[in-house]
C-alpha atoms as a PDB file:
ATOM      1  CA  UNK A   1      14.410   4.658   6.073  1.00  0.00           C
ATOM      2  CA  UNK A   2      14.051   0.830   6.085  1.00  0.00           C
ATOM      3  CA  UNK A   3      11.510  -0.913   7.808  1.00  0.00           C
ATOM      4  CA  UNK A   4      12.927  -4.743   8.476  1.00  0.00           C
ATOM      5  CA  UNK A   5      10.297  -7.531   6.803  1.00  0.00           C
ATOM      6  CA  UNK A   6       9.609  -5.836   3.396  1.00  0.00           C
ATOM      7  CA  UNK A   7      11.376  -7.900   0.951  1.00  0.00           C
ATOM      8  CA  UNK A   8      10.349  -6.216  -2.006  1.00  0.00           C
ATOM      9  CA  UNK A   9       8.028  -3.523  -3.287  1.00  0.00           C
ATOM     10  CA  UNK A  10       7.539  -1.694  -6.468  1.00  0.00           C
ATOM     11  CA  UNK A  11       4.468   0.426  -8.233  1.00  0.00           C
ATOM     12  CA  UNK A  12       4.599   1.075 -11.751  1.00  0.00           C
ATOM     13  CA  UNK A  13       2.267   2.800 -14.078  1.00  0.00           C
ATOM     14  CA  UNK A  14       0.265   0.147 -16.772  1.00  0.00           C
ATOM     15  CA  UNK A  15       1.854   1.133 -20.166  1.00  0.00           C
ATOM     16  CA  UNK A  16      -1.340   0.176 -21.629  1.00  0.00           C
ATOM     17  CA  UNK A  17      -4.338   1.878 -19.558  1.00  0.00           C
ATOM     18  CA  UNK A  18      -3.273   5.047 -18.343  1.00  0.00           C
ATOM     19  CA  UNK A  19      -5.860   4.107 -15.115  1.00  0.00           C
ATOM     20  CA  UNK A  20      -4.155   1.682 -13.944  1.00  0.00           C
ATOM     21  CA  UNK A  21      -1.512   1.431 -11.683  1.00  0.00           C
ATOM     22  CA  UNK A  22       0.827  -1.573 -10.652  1.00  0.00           C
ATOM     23  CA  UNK A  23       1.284  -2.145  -7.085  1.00  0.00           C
ATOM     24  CA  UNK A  24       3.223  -5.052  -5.674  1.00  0.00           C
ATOM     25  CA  UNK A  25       4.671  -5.620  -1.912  1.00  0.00           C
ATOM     26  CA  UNK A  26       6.312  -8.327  -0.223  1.00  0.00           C
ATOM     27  CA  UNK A  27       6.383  -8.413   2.735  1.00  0.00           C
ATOM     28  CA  UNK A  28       8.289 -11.549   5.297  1.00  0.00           C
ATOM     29  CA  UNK A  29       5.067 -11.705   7.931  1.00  0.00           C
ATOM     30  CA  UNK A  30       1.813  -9.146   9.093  1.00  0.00           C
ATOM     31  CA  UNK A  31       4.252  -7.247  11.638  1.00  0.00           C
ATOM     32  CA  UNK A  32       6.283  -5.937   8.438  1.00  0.00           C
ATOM     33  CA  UNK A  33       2.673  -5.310   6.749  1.00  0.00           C
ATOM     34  CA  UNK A  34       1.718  -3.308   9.525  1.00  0.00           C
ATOM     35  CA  UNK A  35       5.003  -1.272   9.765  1.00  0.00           C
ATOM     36  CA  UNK A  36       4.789  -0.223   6.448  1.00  0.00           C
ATOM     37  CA  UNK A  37       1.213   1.907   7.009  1.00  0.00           C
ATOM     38  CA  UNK A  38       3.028   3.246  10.375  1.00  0.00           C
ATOM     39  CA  UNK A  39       0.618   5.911  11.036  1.00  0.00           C
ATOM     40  CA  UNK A  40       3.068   7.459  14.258  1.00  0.00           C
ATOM     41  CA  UNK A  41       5.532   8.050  11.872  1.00  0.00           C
ATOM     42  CA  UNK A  42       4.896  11.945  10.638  1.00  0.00           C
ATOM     43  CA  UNK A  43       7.812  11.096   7.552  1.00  0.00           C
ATOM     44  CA  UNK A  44       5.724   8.048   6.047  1.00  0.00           C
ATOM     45  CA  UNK A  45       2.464   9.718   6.935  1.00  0.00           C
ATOM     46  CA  UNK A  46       3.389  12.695   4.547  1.00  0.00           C
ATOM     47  CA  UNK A  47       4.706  10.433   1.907  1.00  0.00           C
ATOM     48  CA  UNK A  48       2.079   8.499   1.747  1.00  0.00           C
ATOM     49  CA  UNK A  49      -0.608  11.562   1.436  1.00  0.00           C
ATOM     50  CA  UNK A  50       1.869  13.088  -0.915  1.00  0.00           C
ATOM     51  CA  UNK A  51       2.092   9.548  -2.967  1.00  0.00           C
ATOM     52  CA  UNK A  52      -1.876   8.951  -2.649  1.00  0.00           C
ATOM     53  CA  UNK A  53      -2.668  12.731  -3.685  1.00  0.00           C
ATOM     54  CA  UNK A  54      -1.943  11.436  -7.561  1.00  0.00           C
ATOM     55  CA  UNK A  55      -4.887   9.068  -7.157  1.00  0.00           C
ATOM     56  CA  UNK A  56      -8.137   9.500  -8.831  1.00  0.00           C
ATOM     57  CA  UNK A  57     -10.354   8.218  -6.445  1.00  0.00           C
ATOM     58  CA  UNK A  58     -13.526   8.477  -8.457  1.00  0.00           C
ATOM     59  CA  UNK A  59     -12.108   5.449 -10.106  1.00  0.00           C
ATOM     60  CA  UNK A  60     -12.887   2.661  -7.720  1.00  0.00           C
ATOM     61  CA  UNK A  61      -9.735   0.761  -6.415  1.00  0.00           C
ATOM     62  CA  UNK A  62     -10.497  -2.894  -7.204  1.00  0.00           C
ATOM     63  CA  UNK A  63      -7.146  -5.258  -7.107  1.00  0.00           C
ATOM     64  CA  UNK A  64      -6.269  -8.673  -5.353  1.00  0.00           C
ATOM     65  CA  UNK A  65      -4.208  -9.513  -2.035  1.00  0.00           C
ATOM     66  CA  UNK A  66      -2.520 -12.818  -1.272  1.00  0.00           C
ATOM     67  CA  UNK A  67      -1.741 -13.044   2.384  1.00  0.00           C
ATOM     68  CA  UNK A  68      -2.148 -16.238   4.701  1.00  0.00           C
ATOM     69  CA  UNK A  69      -4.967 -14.074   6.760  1.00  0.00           C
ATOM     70  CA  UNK A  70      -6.780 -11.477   5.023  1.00  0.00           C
ATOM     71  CA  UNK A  71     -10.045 -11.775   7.579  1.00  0.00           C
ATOM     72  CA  UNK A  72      -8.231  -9.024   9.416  1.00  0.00           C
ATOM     73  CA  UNK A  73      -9.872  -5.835   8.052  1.00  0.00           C
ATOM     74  CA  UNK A  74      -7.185  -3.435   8.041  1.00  0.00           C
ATOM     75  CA  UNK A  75      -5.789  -5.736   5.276  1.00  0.00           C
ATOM     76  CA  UNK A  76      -8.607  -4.433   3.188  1.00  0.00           C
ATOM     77  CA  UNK A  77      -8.532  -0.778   3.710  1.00  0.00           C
ATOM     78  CA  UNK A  78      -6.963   2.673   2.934  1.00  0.00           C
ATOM     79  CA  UNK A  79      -3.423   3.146   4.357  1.00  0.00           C
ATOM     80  CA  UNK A  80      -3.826   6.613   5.056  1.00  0.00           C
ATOM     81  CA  UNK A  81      -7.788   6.769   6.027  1.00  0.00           C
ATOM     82  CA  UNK A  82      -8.882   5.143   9.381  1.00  0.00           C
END
């Protein structure tokens, strides 16, 4: 399934420190951001907890965002956890 606004995304594994993982979106404006973290969508949910599951999360996540607005905290938090 598509969801209109996302004009590119791709994650990739570093080949150089197994701990890191490249993740880059693009995404045409926030309403296309915010589709893409859909929480009332049960198929995305369970993709994204299935996707997420590989994570080690006693690494801490550290990484940068480039947005126009990023005072809006649900730019700066989990997709999956509230």
């Amino acid at each position: 399934e598509r969801v209109p606004g996302i004009l590119g995304a791709m994650v990739f594994a570093d080949p150089h420190d197994e701990n890191m993982v490249h993740d880059v979106r693009i995404f045409a404006n926030k309403a296309s951001y915010d589709a893409h973290v859909d929480k009332s969508n049960p198929k995305l949910v369970k993709a994204m907890e299935d996707w997420f599951s590989h994570y080690d999360t006693s690494v801490p996540h550290k990484g940068i965002m480039i947005a126009e607005d990023t005072s809006d905290p649900a730019t700066r938090t989990s997709s999956i956890k509230d």
